[in-house]
C-alpha atoms as a PDB file:
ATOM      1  CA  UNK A   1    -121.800 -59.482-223.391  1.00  0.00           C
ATOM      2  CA  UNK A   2    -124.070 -58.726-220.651  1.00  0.00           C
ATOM      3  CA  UNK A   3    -127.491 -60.196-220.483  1.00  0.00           C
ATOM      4  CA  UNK A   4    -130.547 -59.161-222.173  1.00  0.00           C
ATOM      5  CA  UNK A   5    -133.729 -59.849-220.941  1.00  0.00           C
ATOM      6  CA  UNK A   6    -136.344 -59.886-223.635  1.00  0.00           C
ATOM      7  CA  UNK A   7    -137.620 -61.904-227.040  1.00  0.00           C
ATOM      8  CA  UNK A   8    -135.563 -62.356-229.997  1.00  0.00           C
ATOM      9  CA  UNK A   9    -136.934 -60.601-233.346  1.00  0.00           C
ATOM     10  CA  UNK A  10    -137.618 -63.734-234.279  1.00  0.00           C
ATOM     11  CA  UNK A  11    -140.597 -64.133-232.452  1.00  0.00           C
ATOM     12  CA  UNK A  12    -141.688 -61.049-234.177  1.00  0.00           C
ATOM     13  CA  UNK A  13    -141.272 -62.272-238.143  1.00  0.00           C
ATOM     14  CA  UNK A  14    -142.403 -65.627-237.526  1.00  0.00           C
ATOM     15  CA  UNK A  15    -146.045 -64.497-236.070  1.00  0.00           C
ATOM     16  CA  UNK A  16    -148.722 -64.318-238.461  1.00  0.00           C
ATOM     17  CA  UNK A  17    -150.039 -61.152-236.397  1.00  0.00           C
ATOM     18  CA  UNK A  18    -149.657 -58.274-239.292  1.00  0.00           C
ATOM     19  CA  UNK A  19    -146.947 -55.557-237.426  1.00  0.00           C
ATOM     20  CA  UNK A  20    -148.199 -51.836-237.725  1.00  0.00           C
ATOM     21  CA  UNK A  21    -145.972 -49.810-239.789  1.00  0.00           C
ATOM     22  CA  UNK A  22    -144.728 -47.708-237.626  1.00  0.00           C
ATOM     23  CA  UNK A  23    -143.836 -50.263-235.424  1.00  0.00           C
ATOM     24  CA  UNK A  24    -141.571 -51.548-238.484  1.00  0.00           C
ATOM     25  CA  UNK A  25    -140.196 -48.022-239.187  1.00  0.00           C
ATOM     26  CA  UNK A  26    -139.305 -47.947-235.684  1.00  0.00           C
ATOM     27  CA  UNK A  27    -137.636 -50.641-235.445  1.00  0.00           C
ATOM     28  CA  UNK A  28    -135.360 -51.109-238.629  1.00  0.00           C
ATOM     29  CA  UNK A  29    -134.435 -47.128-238.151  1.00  0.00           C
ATOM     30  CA  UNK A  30    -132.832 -47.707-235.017  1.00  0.00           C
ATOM     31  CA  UNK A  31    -131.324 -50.897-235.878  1.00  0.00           C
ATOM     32  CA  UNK A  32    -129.786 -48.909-238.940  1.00  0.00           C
ATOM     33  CA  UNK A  33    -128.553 -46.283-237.019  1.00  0.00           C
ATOM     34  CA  UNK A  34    -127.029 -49.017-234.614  1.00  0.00           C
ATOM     35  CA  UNK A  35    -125.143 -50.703-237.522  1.00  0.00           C
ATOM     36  CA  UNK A  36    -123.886 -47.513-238.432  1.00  0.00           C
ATOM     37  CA  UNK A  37    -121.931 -46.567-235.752  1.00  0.00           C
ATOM     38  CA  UNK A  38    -120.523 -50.076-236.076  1.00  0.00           C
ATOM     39  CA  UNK A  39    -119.742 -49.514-239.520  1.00  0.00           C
ATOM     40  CA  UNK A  40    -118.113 -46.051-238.698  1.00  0.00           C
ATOM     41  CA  UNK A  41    -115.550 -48.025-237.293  1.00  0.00           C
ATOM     42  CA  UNK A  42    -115.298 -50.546-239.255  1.00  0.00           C
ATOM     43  CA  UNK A  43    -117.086 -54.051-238.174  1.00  0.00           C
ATOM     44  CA  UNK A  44    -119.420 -55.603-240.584  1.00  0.00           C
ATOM     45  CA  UNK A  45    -121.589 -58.215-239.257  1.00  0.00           C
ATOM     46  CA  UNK A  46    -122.327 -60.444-242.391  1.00  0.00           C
ATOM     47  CA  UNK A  47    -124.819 -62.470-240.300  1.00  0.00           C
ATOM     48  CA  UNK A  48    -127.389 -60.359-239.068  1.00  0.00           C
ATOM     49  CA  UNK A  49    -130.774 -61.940-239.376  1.00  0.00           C
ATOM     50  CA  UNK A  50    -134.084 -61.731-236.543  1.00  0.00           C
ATOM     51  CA  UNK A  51    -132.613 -64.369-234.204  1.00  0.00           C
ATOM     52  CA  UNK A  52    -129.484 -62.219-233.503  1.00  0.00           C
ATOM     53  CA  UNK A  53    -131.506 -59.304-232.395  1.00  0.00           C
ATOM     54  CA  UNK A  54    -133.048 -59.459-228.937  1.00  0.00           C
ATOM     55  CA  UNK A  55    -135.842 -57.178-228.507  1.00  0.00           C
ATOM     56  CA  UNK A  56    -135.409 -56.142-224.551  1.00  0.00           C
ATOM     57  CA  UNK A  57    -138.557 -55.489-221.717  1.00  0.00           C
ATOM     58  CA  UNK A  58    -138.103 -51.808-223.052  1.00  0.00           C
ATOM     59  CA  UNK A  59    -138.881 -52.637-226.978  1.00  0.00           C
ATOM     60  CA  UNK A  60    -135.736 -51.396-228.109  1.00  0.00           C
ATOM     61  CA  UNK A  61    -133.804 -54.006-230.384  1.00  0.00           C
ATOM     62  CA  UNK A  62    -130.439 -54.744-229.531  1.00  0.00           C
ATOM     63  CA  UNK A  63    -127.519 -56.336-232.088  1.00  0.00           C
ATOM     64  CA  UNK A  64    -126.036 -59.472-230.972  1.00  0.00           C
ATOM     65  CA  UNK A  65    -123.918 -62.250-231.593  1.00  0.00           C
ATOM     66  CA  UNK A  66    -120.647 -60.762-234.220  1.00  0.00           C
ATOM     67  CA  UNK A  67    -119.056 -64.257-234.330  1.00  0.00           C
ATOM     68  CA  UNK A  68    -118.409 -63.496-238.251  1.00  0.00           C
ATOM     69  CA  UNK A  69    -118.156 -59.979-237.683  1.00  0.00           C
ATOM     70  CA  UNK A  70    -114.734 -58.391-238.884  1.00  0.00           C
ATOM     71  CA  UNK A  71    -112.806 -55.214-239.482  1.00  0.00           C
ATOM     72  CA  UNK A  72    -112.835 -53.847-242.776  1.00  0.00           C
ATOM     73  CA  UNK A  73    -109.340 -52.321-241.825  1.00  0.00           C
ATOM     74  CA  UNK A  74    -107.561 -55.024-240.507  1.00  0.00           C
ATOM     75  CA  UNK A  75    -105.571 -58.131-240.919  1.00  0.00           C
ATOM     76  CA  UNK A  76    -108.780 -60.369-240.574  1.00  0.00           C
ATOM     77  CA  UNK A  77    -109.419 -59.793-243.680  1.00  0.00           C
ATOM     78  CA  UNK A  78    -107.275 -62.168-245.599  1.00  0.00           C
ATOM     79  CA  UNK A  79    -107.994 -65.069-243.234  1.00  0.00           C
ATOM     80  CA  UNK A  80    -110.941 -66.217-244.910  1.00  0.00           C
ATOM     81  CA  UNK A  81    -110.514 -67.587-248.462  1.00  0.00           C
ATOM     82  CA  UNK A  82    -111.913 -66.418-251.590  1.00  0.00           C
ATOM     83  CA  UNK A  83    -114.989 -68.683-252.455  1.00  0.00           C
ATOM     84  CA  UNK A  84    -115.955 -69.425-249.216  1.00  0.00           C
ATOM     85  CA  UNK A  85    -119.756 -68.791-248.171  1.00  0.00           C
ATOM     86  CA  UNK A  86    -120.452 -67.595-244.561  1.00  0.00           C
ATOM     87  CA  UNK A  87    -123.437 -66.341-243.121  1.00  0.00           C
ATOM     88  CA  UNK A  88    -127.340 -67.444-243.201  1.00  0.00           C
ATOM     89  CA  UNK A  89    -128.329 -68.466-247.047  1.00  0.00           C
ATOM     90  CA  UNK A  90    -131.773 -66.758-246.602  1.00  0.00           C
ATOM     91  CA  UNK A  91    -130.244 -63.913-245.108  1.00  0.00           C
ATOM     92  CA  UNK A  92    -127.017 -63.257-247.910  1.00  0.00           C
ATOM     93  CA  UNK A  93    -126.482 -60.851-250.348  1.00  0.00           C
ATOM     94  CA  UNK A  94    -125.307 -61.798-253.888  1.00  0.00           C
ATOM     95  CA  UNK A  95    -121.748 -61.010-253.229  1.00  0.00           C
ATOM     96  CA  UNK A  96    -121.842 -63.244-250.336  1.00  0.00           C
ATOM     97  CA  UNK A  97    -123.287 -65.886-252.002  1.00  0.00           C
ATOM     98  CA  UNK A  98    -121.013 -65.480-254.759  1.00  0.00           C
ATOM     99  CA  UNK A  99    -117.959 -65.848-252.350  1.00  0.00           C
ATOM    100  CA  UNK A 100    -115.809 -63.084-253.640  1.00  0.00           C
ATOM    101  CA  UNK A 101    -114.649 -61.439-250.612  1.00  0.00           C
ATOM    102  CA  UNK A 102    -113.362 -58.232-251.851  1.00  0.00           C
ATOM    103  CA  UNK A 103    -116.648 -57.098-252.719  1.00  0.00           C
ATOM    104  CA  UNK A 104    -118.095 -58.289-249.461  1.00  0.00           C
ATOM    105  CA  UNK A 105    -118.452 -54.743-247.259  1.00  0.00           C
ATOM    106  CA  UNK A 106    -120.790 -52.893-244.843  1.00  0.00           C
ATOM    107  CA  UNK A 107    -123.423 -52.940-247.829  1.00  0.00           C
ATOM    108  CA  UNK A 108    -124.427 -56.699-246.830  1.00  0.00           C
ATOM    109  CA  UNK A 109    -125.446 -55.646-243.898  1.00  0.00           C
ATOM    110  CA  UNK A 110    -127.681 -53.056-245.558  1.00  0.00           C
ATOM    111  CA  UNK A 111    -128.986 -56.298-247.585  1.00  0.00           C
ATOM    112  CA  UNK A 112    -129.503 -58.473-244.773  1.00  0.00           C
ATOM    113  CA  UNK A 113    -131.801 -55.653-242.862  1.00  0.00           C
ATOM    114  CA  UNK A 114    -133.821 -55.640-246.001  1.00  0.00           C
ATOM    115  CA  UNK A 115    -134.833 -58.737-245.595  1.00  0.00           C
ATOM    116  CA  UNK A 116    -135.537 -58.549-241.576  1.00  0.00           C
ATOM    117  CA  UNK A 117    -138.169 -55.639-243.028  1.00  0.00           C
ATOM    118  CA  UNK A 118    -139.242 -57.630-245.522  1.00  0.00           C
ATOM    119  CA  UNK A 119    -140.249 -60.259-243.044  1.00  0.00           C
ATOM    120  CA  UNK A 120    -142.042 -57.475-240.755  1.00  0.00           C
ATOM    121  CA  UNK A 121    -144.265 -56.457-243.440  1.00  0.00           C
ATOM    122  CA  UNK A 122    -145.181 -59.514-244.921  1.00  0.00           C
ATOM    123  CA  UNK A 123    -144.945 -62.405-242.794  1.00  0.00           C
ATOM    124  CA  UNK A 124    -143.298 -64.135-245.171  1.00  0.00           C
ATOM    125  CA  UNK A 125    -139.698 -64.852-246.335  1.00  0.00           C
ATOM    126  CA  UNK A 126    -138.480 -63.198-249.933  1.00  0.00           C
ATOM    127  CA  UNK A 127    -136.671 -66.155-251.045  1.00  0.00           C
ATOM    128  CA  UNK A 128    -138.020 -69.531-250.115  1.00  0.00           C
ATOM    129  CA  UNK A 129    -136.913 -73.707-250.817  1.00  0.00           C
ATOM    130  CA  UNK A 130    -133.595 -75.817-250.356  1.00  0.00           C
ATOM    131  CA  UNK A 131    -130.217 -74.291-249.838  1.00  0.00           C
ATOM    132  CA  UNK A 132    -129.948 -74.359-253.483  1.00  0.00           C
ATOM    133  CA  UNK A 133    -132.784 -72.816-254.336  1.00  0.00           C
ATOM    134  CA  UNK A 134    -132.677 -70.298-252.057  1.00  0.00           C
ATOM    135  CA  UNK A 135    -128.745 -69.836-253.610  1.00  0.00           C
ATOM    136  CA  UNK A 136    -130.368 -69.739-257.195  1.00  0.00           C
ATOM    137  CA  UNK A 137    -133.070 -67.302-256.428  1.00  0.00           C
ATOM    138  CA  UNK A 138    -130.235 -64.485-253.895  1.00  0.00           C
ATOM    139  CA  UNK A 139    -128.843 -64.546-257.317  1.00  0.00           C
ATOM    140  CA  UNK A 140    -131.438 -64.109-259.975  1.00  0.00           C
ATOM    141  CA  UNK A 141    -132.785 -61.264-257.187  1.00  0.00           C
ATOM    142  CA  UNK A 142    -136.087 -60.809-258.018  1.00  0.00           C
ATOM    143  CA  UNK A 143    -138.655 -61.437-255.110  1.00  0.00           C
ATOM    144  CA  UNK A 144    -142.312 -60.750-254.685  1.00  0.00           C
ATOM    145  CA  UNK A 145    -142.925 -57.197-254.000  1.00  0.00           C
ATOM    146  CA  UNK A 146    -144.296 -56.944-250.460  1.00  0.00           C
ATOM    147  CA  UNK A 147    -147.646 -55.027-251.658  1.00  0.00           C
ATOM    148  CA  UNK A 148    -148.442 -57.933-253.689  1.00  0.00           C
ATOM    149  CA  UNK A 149    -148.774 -59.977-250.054  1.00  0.00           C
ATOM    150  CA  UNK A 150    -149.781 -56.886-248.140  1.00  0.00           C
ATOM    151  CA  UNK A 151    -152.077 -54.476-250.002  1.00  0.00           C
ATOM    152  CA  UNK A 152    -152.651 -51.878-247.439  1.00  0.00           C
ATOM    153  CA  UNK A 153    -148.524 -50.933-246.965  1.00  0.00           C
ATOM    154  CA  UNK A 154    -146.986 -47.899-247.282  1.00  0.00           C
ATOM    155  CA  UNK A 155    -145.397 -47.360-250.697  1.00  0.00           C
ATOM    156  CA  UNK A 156    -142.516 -45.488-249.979  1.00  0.00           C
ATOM    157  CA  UNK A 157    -142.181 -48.402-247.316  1.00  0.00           C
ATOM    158  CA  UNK A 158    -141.848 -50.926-250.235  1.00  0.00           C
ATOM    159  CA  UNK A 159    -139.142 -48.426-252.620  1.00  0.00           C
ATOM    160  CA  UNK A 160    -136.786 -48.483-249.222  1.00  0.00           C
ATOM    161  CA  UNK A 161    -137.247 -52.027-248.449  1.00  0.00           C
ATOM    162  CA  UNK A 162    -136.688 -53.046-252.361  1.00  0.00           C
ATOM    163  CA  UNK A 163    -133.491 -50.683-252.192  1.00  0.00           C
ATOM    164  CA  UNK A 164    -131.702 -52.007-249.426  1.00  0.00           C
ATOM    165  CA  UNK A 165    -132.332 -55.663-250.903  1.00  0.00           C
ATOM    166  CA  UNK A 166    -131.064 -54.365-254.163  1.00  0.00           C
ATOM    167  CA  UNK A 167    -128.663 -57.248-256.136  1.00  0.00           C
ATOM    168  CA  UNK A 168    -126.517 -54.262-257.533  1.00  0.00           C
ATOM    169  CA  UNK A 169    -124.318 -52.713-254.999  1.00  0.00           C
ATOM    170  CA  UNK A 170    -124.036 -49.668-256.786  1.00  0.00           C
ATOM    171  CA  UNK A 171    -128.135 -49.215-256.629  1.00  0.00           C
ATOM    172  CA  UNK A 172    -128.532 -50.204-252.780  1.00  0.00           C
ATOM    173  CA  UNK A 173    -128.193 -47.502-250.100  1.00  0.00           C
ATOM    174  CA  UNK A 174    -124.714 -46.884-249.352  1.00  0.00           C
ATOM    175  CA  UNK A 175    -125.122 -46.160-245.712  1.00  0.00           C
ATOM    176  CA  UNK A 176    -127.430 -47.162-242.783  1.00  0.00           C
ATOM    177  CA  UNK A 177    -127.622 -43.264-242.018  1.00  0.00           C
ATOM    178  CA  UNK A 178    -129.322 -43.139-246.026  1.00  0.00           C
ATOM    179  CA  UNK A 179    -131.600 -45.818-244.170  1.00  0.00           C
ATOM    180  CA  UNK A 180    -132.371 -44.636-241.149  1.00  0.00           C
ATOM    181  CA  UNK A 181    -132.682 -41.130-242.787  1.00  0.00           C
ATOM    182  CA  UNK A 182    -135.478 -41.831-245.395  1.00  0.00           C
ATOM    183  CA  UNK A 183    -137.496 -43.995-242.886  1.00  0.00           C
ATOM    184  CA  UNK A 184    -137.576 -40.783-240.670  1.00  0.00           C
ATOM    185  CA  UNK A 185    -139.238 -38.904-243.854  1.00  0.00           C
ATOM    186  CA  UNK A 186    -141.950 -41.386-243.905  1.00  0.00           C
ATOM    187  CA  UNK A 187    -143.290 -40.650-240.270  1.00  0.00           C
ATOM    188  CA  UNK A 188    -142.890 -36.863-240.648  1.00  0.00           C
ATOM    189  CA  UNK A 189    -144.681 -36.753-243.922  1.00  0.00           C
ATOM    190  CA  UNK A 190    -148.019 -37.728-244.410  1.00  0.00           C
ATOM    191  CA  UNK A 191    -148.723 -41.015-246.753  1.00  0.00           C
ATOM    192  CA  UNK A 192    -149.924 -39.829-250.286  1.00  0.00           C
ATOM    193  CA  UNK A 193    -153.134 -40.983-251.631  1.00  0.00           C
ATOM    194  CA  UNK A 194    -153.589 -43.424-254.280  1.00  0.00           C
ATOM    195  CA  UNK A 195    -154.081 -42.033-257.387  1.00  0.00           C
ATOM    196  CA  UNK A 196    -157.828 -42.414-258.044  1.00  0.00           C
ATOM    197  CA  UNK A 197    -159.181 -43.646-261.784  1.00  0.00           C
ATOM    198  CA  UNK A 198    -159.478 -41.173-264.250  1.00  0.00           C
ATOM    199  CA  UNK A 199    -162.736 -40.581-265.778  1.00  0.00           C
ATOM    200  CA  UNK A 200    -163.551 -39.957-269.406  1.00  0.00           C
ATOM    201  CA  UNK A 201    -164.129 -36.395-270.255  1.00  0.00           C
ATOM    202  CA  UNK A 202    -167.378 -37.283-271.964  1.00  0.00           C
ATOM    203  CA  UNK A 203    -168.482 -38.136-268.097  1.00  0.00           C
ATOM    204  CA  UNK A 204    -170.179 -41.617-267.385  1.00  0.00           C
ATOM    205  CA  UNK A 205    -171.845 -43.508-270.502  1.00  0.00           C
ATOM    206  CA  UNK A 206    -175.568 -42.347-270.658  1.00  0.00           C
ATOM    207  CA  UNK A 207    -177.689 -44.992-269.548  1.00  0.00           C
ATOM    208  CA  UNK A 208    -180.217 -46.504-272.196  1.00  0.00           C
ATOM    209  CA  UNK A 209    -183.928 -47.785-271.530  1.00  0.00           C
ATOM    210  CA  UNK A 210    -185.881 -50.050-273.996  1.00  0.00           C
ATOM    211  CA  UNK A 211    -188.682 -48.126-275.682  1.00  0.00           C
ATOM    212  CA  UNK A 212    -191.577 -49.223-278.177  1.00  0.00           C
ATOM    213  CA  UNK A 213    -192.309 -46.331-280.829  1.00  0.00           C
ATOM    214  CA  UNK A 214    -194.025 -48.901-282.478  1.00  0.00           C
ATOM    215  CA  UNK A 215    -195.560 -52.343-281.924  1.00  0.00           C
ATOM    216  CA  UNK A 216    -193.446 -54.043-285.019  1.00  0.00           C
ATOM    217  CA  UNK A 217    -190.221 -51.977-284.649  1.00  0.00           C
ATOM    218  CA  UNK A 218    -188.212 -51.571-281.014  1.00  0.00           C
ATOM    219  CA  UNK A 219    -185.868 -49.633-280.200  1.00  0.00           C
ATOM    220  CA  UNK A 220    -183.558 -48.106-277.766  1.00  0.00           C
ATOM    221  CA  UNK A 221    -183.145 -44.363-276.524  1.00  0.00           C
ATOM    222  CA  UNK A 222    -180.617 -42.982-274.445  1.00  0.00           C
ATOM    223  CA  UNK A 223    -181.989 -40.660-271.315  1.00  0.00           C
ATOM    224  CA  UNK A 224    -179.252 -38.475-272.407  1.00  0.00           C
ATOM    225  CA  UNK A 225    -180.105 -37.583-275.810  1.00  0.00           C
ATOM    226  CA  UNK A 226    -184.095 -37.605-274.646  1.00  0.00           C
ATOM    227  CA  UNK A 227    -182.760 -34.768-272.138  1.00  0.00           C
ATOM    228  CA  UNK A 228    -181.319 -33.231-274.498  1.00  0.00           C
ATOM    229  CA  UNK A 229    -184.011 -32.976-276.753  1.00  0.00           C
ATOM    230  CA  UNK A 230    -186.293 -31.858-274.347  1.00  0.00           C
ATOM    231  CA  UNK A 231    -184.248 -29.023-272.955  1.00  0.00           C
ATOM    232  CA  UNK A 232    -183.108 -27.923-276.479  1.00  0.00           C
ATOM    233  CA  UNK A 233    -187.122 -27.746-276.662  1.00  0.00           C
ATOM    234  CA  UNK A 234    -187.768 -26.410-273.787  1.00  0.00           C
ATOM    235  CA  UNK A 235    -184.829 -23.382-274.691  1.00  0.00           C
ATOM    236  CA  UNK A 236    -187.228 -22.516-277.895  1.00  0.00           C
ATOM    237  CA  UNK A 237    -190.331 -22.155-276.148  1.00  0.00           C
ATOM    238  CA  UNK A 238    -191.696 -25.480-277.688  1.00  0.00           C
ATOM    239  CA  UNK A 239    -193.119 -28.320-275.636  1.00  0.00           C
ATOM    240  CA  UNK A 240    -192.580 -31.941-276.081  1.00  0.00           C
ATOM    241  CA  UNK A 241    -195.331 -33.392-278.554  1.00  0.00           C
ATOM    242  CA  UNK A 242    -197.492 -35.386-276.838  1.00  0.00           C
ATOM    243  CA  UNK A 243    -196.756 -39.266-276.325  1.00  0.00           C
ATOM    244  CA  UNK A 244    -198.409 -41.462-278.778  1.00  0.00           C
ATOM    245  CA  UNK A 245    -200.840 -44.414-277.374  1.00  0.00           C
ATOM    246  CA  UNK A 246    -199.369 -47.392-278.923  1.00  0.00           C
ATOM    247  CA  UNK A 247    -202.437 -49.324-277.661  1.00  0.00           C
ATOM    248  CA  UNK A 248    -204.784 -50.822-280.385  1.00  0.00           C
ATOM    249  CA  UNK A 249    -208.186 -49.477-280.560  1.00  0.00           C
ATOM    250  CA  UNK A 250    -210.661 -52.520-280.188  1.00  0.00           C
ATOM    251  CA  UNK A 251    -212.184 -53.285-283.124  1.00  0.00           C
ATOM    252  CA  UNK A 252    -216.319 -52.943-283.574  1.00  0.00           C
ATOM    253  CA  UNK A 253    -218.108 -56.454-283.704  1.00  0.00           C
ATOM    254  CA  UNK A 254    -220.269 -57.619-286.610  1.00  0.00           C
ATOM    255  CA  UNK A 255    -223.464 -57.088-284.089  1.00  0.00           C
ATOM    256  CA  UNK A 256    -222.311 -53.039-283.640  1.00  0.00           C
ATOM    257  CA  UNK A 257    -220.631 -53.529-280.104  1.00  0.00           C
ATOM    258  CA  UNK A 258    -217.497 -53.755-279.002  1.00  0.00           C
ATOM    259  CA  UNK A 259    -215.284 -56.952-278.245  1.00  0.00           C
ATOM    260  CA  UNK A 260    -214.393 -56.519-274.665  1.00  0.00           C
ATOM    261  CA  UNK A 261    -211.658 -57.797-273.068  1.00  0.00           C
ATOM    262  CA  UNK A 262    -212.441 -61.018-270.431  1.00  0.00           C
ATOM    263  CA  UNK A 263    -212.181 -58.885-267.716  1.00  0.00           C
ATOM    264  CA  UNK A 264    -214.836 -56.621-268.350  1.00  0.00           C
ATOM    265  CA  UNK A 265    -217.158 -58.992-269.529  1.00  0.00           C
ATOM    266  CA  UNK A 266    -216.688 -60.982-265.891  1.00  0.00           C
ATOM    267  CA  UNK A 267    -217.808 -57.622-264.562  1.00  0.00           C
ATOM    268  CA  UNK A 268    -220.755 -56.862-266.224  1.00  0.00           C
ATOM    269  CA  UNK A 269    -221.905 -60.608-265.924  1.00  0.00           C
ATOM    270  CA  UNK A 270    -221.185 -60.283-261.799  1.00  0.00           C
ATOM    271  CA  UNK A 271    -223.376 -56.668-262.452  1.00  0.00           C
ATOM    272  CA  UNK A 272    -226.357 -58.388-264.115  1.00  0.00           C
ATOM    273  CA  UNK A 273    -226.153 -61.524-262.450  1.00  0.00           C
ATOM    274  CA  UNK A 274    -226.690 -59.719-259.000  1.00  0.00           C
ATOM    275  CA  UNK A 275    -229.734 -57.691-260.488  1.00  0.00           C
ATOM    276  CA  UNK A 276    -231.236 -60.952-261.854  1.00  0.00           C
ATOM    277  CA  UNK A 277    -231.074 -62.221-258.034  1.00  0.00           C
ATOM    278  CA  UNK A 278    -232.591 -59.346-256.434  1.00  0.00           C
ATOM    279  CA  UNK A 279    -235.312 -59.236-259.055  1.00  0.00           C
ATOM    280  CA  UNK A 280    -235.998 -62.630-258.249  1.00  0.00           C
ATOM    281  CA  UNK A 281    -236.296 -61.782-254.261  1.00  0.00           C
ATOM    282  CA  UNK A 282    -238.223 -58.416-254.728  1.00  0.00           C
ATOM    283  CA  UNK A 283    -241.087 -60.734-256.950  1.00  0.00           C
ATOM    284  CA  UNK A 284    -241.093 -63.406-254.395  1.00  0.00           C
ATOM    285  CA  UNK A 285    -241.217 -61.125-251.386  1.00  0.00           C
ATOM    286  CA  UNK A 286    -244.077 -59.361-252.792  1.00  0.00           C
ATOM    287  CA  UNK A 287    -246.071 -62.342-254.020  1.00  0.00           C
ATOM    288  CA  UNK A 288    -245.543 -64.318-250.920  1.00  0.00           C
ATOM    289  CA  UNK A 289    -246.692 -61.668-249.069  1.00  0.00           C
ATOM    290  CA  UNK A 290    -248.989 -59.241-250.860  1.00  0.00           C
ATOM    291  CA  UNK A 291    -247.361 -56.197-249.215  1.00  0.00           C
ATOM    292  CA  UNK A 292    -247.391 -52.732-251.319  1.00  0.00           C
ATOM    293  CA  UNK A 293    -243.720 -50.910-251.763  1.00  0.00           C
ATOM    294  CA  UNK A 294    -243.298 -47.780-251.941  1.00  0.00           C
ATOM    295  CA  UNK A 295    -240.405 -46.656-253.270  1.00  0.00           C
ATOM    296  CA  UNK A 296    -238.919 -42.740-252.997  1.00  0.00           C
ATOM    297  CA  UNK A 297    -237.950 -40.575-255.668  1.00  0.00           C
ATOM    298  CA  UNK A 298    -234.327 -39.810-254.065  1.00  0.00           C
ATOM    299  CA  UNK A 299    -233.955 -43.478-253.593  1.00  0.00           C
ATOM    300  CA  UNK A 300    -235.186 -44.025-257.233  1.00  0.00           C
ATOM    301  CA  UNK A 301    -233.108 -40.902-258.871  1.00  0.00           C
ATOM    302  CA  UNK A 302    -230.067 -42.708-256.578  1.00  0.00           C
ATOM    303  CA  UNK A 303    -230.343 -46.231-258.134  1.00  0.00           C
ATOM    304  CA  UNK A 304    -230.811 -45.134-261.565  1.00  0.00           C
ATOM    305  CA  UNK A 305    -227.529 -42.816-261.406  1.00  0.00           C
ATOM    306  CA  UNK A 306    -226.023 -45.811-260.205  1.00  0.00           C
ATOM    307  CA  UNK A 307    -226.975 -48.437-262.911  1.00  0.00           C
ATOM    308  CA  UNK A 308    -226.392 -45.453-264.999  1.00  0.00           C
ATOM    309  CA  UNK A 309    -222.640 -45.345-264.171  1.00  0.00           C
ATOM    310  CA  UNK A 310    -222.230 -49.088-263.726  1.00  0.00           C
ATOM    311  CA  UNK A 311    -223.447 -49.520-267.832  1.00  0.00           C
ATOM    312  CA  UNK A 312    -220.966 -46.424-268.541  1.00  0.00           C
ATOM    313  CA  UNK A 313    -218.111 -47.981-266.995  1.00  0.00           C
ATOM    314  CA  UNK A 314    -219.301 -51.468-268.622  1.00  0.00           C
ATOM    315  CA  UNK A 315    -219.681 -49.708-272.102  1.00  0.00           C
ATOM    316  CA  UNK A 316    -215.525 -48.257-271.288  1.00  0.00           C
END
């Protein structure tokens, strides 16, 4: 065949790089419609895998390599015995790998593609091990779904890829033109949106807040009901009642005052400690020396408003 200059697909599946999807679509749709005209007349590959397919300067993919290739409708078809396996292992579909060449037809092909898109979207092979393992697992057919290694993919992406790779011949696509076909409905439509959670119809749970109606006896109240209660209120012409003041009264000494709190008694000890110190100065001043002070009546009416307050807020 004439040369091709380019990479083979392989270099494609094996990088970790993650491919774009429409990149993939691109690709497996015209390698599908490709396959089918060879199918249309007959020639099934049954090896196809990513190092047969060159990818040219041009980024179209080209089919190589039919060494095991054969016509459906000719004599071919007897020369290989029943039993035999031929192809890739990672690459077969169940018939293949169960040898029975009668049931072998262009729908391994179909299989085979599935995995090349498999690889694009995940990086990563569907079936993995020894040749025996790899046997046992084309068999039991049931690989990893590629959105549990690639979250963001295209869903209707993952139904065509897990169709074409189907174990039952009767449930894979029949044709590459089915192929090719529904990957063309995925770039004309747009994707569909993930179905979002539903909510209760109650609405969110109303939040709750701790409360004290009383010092010996918490409780909790929802903002909700509270809400409630105050708009059903507020629908009557009623108003809320006012909020009690769960804060104990201070009990009366035995002398007749009242027992303070620490704070307040540091305050009016400061208060009396700084008009013991300026008592102390004025007497000294004016016995040292003998100087008369005369003090104003605003000044005076001033200072006794403001001991006034200062014993007021002391008393409080």
């Amino acid at each position: 065949m004439a040369f091709i200059e380019g990479r083979p697909l392989k270099d494609f599946t094996k990088s970790k790089k993650t491919h774009p999807e429409k990149q993939i679509i691109t690709t497996v749709r015209k390698l599908a419609v490709g396959l089918a005209e060879a199918h249309e007349i007959g020639v099934v590959h049954r090896d196809l895998k990513p190092a047969k397919i060159m990818v040219d300067l041009k980024g179209e993919p080209v089919v190589m390599d039919f060494g095991l290739a054969r016509r459906s409708a000719s004599d071919d078809v007897q020369v290989t015995q029943s039993g035999a396996i031929l192809g890739t292992p990672a690459y077969m579909a169940p018939e293949q790998v169960a040898g029975d060449q009668s049931a072998i037809d262009h729908r391994v092909d179909i299989y085979a593609l599935g995995i090349i898109m498999y690889e694009l979207i995940t990086g990563e092979m569907p079936f993995k091990g020894n040749l025996m393992a790899i046997l046992q697992q084309i068999a039991l057919n049931n690989p990893t779904k590629p959105s549990d290694l690639r979250e963001d993919i295209d869903p209707r992406l993952e139904t065509i890829c897990q169709k074409m790779m189907e174990g039952d011949q009767t449930k894979r696509y029949q044709s590459m033109n089915e192929v090719a076909k529904d990957l063309q409905k995925v770039t004309r439509t747009p994707r569909p949106q993930g179905k979002q959670k539903e909510t209760a119809k109650s609405g969110p749970k109303p939040r709750t807040v701790p409360t004290r109606t009383d010092e010996s006896n918490p409780a909790l109240i929802s903002v909700k009901e509270s809400d409630s209660l105050a708009s059903q209120l507020k629908n009557r012409g009623k108003t809320l009642p006012p909020r009690r003041n769960t804060k104990a009264k201070p009990k009366p000494s035995s002398s007749g005052g009242f027992n303070l709190p620490p704070k307040k008694w540091l305050m009016a000890g400061g208060i009396g400690g700084v008009v013991l110190l300026l008592g102390i100065i004025f007497f000294a001043r004016v016995g040292k020396y003998d100087v008369q002070i005369i003090v104003d009546a605003r000044l005076s009416r001033l200072v006794s408003m403001e001991v006034f307050s200062t014993l007021k807020m002391v008393r409080k």
